[in-house]
Each structure stands twice: as C-alpha cells, then as structure tokens.
Protein backbone atom coordinates (compact mmCIF):
# COMPACT_ATOMS: atom_id res chain seq x y z
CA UNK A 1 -56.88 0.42 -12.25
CA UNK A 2 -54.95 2.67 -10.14
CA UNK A 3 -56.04 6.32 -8.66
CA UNK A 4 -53.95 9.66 -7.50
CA UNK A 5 -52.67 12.60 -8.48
CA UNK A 6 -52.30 13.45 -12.04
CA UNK A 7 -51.32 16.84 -11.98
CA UNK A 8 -49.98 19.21 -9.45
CA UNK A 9 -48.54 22.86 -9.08
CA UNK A 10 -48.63 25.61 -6.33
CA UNK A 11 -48.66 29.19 -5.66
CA UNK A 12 -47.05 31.14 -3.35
CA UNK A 13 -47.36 35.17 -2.89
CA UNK A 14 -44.99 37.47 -4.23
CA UNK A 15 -44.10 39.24 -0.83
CA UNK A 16 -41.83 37.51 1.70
CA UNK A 17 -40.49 38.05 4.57
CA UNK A 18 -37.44 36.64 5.97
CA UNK A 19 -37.20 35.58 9.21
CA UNK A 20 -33.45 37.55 9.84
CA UNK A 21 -35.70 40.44 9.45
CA UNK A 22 -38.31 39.71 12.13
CA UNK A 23 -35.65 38.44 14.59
CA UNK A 24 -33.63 42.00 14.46
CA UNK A 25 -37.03 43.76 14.76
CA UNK A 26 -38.15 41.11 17.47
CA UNK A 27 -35.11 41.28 19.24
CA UNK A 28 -34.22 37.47 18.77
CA UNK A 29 -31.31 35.42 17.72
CA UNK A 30 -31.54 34.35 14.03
CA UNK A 31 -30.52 31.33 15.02
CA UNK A 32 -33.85 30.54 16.63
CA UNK A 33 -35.91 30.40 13.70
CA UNK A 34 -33.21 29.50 11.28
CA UNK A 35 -31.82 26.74 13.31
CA UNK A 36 -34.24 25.99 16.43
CA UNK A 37 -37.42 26.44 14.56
CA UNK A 38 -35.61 25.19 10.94
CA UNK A 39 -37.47 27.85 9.11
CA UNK A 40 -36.16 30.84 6.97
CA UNK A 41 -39.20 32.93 5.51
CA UNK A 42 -42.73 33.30 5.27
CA UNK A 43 -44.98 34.30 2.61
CA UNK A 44 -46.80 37.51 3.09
CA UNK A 45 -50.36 38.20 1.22
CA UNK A 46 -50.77 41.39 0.10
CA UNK A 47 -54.80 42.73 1.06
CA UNK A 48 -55.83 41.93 -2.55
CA UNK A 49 -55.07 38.78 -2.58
CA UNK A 50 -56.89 35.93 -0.39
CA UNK A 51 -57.47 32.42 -0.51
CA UNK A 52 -59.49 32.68 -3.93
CA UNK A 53 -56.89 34.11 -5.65
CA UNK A 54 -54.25 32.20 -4.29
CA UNK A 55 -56.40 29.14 -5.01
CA UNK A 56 -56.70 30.26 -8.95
CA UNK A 57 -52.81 31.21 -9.39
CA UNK A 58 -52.26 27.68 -8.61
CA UNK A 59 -55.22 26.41 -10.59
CA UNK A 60 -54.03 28.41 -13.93
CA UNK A 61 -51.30 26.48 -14.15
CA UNK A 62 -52.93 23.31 -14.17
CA UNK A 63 -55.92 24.04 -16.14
CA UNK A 64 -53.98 25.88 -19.40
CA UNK A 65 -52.10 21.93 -20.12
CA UNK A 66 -55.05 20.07 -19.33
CA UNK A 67 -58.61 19.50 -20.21
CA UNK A 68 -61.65 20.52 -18.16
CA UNK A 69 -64.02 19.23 -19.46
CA UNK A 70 -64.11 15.88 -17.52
CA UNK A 71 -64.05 17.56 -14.07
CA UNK A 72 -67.38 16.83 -12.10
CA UNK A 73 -66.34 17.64 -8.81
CA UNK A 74 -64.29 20.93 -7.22
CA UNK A 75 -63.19 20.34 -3.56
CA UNK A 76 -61.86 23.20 -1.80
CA UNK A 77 -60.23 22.72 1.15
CA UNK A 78 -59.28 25.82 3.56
CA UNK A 79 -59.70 26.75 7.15
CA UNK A 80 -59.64 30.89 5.81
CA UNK A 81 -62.38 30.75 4.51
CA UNK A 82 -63.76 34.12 2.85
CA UNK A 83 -67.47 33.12 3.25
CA UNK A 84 -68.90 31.90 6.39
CA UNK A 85 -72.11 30.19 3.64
CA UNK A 86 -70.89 30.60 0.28
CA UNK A 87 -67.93 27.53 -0.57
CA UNK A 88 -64.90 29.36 -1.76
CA UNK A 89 -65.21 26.70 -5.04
CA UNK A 90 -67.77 28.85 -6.42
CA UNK A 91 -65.72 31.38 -7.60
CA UNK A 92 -63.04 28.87 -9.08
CA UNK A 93 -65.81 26.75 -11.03
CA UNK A 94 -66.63 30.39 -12.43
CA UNK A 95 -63.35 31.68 -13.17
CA UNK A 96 -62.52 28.95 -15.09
CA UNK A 97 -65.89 28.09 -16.58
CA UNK A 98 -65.79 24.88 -15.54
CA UNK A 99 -68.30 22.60 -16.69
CA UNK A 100 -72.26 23.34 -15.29
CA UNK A 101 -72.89 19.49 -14.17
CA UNK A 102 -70.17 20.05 -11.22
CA UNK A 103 -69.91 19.20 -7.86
CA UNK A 104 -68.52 21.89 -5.96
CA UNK A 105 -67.88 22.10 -2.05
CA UNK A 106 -65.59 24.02 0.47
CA UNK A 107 -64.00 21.54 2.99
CA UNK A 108 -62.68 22.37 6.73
CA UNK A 109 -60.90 20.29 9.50
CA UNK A 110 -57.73 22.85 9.93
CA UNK A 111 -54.79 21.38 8.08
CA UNK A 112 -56.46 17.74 7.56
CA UNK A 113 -58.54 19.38 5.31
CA UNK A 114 -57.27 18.45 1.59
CA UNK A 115 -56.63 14.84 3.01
CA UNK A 116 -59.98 14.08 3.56
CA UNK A 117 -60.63 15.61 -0.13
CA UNK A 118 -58.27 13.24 -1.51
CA UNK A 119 -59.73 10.34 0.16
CA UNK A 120 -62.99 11.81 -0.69
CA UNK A 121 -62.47 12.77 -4.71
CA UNK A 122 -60.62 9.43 -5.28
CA UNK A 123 -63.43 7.21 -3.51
CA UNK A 124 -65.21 8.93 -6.03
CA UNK A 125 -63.23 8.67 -8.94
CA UNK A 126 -63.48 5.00 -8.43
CA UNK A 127 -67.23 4.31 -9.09
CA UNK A 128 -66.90 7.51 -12.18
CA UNK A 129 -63.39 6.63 -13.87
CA UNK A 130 -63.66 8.78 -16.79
CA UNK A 131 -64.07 11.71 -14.70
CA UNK A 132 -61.50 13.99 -12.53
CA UNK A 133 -61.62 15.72 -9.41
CA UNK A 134 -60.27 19.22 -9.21
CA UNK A 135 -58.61 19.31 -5.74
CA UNK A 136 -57.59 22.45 -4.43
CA UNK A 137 -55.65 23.41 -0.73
CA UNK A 138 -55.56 27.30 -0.24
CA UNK A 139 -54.23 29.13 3.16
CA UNK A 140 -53.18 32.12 5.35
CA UNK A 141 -51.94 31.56 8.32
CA UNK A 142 -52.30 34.28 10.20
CA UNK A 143 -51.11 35.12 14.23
CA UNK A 144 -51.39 37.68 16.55
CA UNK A 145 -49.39 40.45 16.45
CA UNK A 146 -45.87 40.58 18.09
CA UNK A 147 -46.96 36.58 19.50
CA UNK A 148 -44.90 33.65 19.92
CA UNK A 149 -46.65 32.27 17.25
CA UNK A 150 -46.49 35.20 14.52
CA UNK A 151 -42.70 33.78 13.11
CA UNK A 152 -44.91 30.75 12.22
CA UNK A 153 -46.98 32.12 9.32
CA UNK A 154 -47.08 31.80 5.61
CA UNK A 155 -49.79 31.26 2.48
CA UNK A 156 -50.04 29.36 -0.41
CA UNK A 157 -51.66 27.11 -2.07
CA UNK A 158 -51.68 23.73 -4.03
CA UNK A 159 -53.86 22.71 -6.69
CA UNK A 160 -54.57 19.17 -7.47
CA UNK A 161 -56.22 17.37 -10.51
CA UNK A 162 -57.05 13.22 -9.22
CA UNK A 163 -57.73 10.42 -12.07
CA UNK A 164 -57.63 7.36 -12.79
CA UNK A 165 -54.27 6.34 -14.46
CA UNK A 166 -52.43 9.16 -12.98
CA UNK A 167 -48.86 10.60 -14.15
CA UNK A 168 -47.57 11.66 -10.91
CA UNK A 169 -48.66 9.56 -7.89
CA UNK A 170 -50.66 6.59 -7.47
CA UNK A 171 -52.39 6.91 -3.45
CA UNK A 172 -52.55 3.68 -1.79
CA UNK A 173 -55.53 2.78 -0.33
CA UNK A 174 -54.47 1.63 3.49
CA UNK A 175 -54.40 4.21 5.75
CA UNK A 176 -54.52 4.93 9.23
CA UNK A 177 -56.23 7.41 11.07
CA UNK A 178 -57.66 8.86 14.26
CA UNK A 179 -59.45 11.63 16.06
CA UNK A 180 -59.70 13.39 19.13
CA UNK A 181 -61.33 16.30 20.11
CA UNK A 182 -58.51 18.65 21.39
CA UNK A 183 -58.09 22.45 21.41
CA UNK A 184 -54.67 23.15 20.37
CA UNK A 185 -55.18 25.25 17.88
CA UNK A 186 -59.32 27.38 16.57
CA UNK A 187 -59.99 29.95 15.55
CA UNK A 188 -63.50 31.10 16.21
CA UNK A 189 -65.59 32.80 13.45
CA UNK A 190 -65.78 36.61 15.32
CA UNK A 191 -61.30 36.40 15.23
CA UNK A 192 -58.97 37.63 12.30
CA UNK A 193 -56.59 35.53 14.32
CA UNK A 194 -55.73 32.11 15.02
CA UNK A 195 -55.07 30.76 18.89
CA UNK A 196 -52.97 28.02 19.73
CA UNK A 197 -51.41 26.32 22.52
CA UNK A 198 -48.01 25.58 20.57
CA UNK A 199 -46.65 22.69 22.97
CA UNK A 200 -50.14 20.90 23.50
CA UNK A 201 -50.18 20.84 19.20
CA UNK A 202 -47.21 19.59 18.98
CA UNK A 203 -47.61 17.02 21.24
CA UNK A 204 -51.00 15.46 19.76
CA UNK A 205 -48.81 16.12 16.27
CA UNK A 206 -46.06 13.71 17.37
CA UNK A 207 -48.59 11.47 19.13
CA UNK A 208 -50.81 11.29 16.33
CA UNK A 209 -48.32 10.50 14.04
CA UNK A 210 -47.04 7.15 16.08
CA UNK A 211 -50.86 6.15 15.95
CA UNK A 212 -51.86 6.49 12.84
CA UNK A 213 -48.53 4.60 12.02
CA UNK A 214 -49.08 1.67 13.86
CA UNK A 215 -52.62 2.00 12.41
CA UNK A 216 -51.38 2.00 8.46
CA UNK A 217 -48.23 -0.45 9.49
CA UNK A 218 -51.08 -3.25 10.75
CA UNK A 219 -53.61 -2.76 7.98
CA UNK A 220 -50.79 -2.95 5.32
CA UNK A 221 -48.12 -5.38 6.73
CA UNK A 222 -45.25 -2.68 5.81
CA UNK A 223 -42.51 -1.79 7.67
CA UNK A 224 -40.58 1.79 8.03
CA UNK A 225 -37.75 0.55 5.32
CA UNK A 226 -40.29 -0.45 2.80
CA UNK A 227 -41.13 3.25 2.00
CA UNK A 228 -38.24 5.35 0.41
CA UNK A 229 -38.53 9.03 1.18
CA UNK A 230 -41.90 10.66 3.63
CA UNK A 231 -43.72 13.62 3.36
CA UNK A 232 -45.24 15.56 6.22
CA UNK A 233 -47.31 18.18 7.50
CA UNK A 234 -44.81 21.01 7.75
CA UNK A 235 -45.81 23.81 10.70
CA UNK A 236 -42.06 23.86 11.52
CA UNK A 237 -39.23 21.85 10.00
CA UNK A 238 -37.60 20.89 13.20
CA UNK A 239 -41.72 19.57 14.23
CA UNK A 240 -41.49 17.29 11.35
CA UNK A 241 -37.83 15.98 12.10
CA UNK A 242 -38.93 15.03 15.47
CA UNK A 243 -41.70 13.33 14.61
CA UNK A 244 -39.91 11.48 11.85
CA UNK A 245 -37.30 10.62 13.93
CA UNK A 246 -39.44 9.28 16.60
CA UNK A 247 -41.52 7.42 13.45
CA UNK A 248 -37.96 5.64 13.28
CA UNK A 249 -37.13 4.36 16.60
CA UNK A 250 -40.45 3.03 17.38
CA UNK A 251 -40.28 1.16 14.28
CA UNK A 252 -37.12 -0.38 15.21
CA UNK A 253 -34.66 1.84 13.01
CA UNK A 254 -32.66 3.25 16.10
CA UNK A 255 -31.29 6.55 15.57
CA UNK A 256 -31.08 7.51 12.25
CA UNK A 257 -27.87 9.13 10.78
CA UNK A 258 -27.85 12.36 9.55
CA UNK A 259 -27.27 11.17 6.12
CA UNK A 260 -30.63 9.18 6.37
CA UNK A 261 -32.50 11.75 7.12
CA UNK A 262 -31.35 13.82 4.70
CA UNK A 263 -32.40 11.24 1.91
CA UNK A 264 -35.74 10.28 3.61
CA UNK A 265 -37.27 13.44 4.63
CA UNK A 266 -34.75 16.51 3.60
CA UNK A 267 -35.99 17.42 -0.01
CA UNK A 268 -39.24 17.35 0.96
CA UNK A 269 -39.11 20.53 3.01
CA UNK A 270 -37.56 22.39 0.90
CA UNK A 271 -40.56 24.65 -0.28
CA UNK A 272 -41.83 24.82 2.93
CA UNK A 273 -38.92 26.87 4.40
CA UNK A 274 -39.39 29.37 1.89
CA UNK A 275 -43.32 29.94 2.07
CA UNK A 276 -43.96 29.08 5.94
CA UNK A 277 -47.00 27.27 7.08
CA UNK A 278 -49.89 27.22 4.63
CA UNK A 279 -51.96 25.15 6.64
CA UNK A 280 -54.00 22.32 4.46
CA UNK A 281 -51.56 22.81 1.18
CA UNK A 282 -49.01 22.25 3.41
CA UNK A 283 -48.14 18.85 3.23
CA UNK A 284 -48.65 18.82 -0.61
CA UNK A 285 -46.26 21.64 -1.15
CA UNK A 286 -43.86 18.95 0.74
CA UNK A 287 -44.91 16.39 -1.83
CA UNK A 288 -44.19 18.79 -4.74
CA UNK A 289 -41.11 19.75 -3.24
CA UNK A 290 -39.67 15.95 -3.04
CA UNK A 291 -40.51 15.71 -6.63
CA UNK A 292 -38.84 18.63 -7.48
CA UNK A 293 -35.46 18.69 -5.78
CA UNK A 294 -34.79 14.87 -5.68
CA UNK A 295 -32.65 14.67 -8.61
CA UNK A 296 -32.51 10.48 -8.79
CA UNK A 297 -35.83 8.96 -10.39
CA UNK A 298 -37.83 8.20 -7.96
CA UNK A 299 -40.36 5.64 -10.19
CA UNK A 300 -41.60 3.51 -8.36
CA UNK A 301 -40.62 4.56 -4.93
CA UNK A 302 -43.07 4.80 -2.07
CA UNK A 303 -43.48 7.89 -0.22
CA UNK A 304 -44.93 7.63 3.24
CA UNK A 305 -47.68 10.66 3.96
CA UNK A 306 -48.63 12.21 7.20
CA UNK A 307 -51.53 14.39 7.36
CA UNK A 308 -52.39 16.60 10.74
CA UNK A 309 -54.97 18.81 11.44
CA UNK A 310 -54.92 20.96 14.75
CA UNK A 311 -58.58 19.83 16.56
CA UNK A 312 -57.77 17.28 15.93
CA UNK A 313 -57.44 14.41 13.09
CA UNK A 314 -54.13 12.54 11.67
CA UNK A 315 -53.79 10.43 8.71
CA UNK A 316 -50.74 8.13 7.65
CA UNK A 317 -50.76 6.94 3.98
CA UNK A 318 -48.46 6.08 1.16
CA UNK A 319 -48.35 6.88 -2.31
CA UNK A 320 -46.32 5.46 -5.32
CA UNK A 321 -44.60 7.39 -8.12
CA UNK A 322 -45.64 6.53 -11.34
CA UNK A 323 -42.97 6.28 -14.47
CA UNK A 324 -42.43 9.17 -16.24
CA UNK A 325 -43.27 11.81 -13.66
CA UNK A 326 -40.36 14.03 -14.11
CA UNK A 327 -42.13 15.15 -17.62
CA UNK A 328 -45.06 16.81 -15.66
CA UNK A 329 -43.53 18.23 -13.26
CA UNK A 330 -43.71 22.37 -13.19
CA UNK A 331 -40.39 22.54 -11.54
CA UNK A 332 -38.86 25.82 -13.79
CA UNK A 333 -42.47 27.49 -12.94
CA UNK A 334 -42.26 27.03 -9.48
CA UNK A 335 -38.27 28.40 -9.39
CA UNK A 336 -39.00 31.03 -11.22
CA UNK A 337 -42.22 32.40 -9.14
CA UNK A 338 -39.92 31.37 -5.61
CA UNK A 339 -37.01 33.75 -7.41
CA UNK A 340 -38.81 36.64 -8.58
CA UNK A 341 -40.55 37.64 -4.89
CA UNK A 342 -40.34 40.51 -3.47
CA UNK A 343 -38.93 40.71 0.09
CA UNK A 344 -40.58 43.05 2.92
CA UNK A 345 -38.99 45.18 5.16
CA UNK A 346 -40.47 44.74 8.95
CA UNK A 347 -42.31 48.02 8.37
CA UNK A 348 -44.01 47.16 4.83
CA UNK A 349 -44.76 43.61 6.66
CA UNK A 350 -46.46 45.48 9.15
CA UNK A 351 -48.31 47.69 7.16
CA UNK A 352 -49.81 44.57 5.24
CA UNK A 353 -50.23 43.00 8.52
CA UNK A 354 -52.54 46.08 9.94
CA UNK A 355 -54.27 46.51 6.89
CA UNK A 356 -58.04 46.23 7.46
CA UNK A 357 -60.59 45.70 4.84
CA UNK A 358 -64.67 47.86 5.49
CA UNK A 359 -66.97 45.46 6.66
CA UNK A 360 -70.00 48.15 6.07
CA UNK A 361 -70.62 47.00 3.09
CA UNK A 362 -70.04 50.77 1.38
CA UNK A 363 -67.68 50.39 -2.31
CA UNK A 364 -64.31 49.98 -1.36
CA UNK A 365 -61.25 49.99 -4.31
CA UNK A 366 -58.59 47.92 -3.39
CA UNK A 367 -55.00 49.16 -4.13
CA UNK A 368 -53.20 47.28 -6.85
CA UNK A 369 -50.46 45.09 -5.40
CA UNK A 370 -48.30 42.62 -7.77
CA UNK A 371 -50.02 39.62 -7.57
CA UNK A 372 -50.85 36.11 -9.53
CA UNK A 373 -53.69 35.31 -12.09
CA UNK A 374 -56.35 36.87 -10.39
CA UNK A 375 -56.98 39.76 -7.69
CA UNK A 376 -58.83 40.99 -5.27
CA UNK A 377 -60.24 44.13 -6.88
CA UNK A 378 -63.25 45.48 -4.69
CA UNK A 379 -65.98 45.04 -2.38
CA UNK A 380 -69.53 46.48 -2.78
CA UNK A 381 -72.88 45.24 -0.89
CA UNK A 382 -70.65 42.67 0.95
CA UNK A 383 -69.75 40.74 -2.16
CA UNK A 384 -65.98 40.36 -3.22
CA UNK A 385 -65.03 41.22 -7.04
CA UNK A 386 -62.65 39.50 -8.06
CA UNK A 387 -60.58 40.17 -11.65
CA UNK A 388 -58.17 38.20 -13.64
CA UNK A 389 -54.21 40.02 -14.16
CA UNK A 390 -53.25 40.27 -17.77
C-alpha cells in the first residue's frame, strides 16, 4: 500500500507587490531582483489576515471536494505563529468542525517545518490506513524595514490532505537528512521581525543540500538521472538554481545546459516568483507549481524534494506521481486567485507594513480588507475573532 499526498491547493493574499516597485523606491536596479535575485513579487498580508486565515483559504478548497470525516490528525506547521501556547490548529479543527476525536498540533523548525509533518502524518497513516492527515504549511515572512533582506518576503500557504492510496503523489520512504545547530536565520519571541545572516544561510542551504543527497543517494541506490524534474525550498530562485546545479556536478552530470534545467527544475518555481518566500509552504507551493505548469503527464515520474529549514535541518526525498493526477489538480483556482490580486503602490505597502495591532488587550475592530474565506475581524481580552467572508 502506498502513502502521500492526496489532495493539495494553496493560498496566496490578494495584495502584491512587485519588486520594479520597491527597486525605484529603494533606489536599485530592477535587474537585481528580477535577474540577480530571480524573483518578481511578493505577497503582501493585509492586518486582517494572518497565518489562520491564510491557513483556512487554502483549507476551503480542499475540504468543500472531500470528506472530513476520516481526518484524526491536524498538523500545522508555521514559524508565525499567532499564539506563543495555543497551536494555531485549533482554530482550523473549529472552523471547519472537524471531527472531536482529532489530533491537533502546531509544528516549528523554520521552513523544515511541514516536512517533518509529512514524515510525521504518513508514519502515522501507516499503522491507521483508513484515516487522513490534514497537513497544513502557513507563513509571513516578514523583514526589517528598508533591510537587505525586506525584497525577500512573501505569505501563503499550502494545505495538504495525506492517505493511503493517494491521487497526487506517492512519498518515498528513503530520505536523507541532517542537523546542525546554526544561527542563520531566528527570530526570537519579543521581535515582529526576522534576523538573518543571508550568506551564512545560504551556505548551510547549499551545503545541506549535497549532504542530505549523498545521504538519500546511499540509502536508495539512485542516481541524479533516475529522478525526472526536483522541487526545492524556494527563498530565492537563483538560491535554488545554485544549489541544483551544484546537486548536478557532484553527481557526475557536469554542467547542465540551460535547456536541462529548464525541464528539471524551471516549472517548479513558477508560483514562487509570484508570492515570494512563504517559509514552510514554500517548497510545496514548488510542488504544486510543477504539477500545474508542466503540460506533459508526468505519471509516473519521480520528483526529487529538498526541504531546508534556517537553524538548521535539511531533508532530501522523492516522491512519485500517481496516474490520473491532472484530474485533481486546482490549477484554474489557483490562476484565477494569482490574476485577480491587487498590486500595492510602495506607499500602501508601507502603510500595511507599519500597521500595528493593540497588545492591551482593550476591543479593537479591524478594518475590512479584501481577503480569502476567513478574516481577521477583532481582538478583545487578548483573544483573536476570527469570521468567515461570504
């Protein structure tokens, strides 16, 4: 019996802003984030929506096609956290009255996050194969102001349901992994902000990557050419094509062409050069953009996976695609939410940027912003109140 991913969409907010923008009001060269940096826009969240309602905009979509009633387990992976106590899966088994005998937990390890809820739901599913996991990978990534690192931003989030038998992707069970304590990248709990020291995280990245390679190559007696297209952890584009590239050589694959990359890794980042980094949905927002925007069938390929979190763990593992996959795929949805944003100017960026919720506790009314399924709507005695969008 096989295990995986059985259903998968994401969510993205309806503000953007494009990275031509910042540059003119950063006084920068486009090309440096277009080109050097391979990105073109971020997502912006408005301050009524956070990583709950992000998380239930992509949930909604799974949820309406498919039946609840077998999920025992909600895993919610995010390192913004709204609740320092309270798991963030809480208000999702709620929302969508998911069933009372329910495991539900809020999982952190930066980016690595939703990896280690995969692994985790599916070792699970195993010994309980009637059952499903609800998987979910919600983000802001969030910078100082006028920083090196504030092009780099972005939110979304993906929403995952695991079975047996799935209709999307099987997940392989060799995998390699490691993990070594590093500070490139914390945030501690008293900062609104992330800090990072960019070249020392890229570095473990690439690093990290060749291990956990070698690791998964070993354990599974595959080689580079075996797998047909890979899917990364996307922070920047032009991070991933190094990495990749390197993946290659050390492999024995020399310098790839710029056709091969293109067909191994370039549909995959599609999505993530329109929503920016959204940390731990990340590298499943590459895996539903392959899907997507690879118009040849892909059954039966193998997709190499590369999972990163800043801290710092790595993962490399492989899944297959399953026949018929195409037919679940929520590819007009996901167009048609990517087409309809709105884009910023650098002064409404800036004024969702500096926009600062009470922390006293007192009733505070959040103003109405277009959002997804769900909102933000208040805050009274320190609680959030959250409310579903007609």
């Amino acid at each position: 019996m096989k295990f995986g991913i059985d259903a998968l969409s994401f969510y993205t907010p309806n503000y953007y802003l494009d990275l031509k923008t910042f540059a003119m009001a950063r006084c920068h060269d486009v090309s440096k984030f277009y080109d050097d940096l391979g990105q073109k826009k971020m997502s912006v969240v408005p301050p009524n929506e956070d990583v709950v309602t992000l998380a239930a905009s992509a949930v909604w979509d799974i949820l309406q096609n498919n039946d609840s009633s077998d999920i025992e387990m909600v895993l919610f992976a995010t390192e913004t956290g709204v609740d320092l106590s309270k798991a963030a899966a809480t208000y999702i088994h709620k929302l969508f009255n998911l069933p009372k005998r329910c495991r539900v937990v809020e999982l952190k390890q930066a980016c690595y996050g939703a990896t280690f809820g995969l692994q985790m739901g599916l070792a699970w599913l195993r010994q309980n194969v009637s059952k499903k996991v609800l998987l979910i990978a919600s983000d802001i990534a969030h910078y100082e102001f006028n920083s090196a690192a504030e092009s780099s931003q972005g939110a979304g989030a993906v929403a995952m349901l695991l079975s047996a038998n799935p209709r999307l992707l099987e997940i392989d069970p060799g995998a390699g992994f490691c993990t070594q304590e590093t500070m490139d990248f914390w945030r501690p709990n008293y900062s609104d902000n992330a800090f990072v020291d960019g070249r020392l995280s890229c570095e473990v990245y690439i690093r990290f990557a060749e291990e956990t390679w070698r690791q998964y190559a070993e354990l599974t007696g595959r080689e580079f050419a075996d797998h047909d297209r890979f899917c990364y952890h996307v922070p920047l584009s032009k991070l991933v094509e190094k990495a990749h590239k390197r993946l290659a050589r050390i492999s024995g694959q020399g310098n790839l062409t710029k056709e091969q990359y293109e067909h191994q890794i370039g549909s995959s980042l599609i999505y993530n050069q329109e929503v920016g980094n959204c940390y731990t949905a990340s590298l499943y927002l590459s895996v539903i953009s392959l899907l997507e925007n690879v118009s040849d069938d892909l059954t039966g390929k193998l997709v190499g996976l590369y999972s990163y979190g800043s801290g710092s763990v790595g993962e490399f593992f492989a899944a297959r695609v399953v026949a018929g996959y195409k037919r679940w795929l929520r590819f007009e949805n996901h167009q048609k939410m990517l087409a309809k944003r709105q884009e910023l100017s650098i002064v409404e960026y800036e004024d969702f940027y500096s926009f600062k919720i009470p922390t006293d506790g007192v009733l505070f009314e959040l103003p109405v912003w277009s959002v997804g399924k769900l909102r933000l709507k208040s805050l009274e005695q320190h609680q959030r109140v959250y409310e579903r969008v007609e």
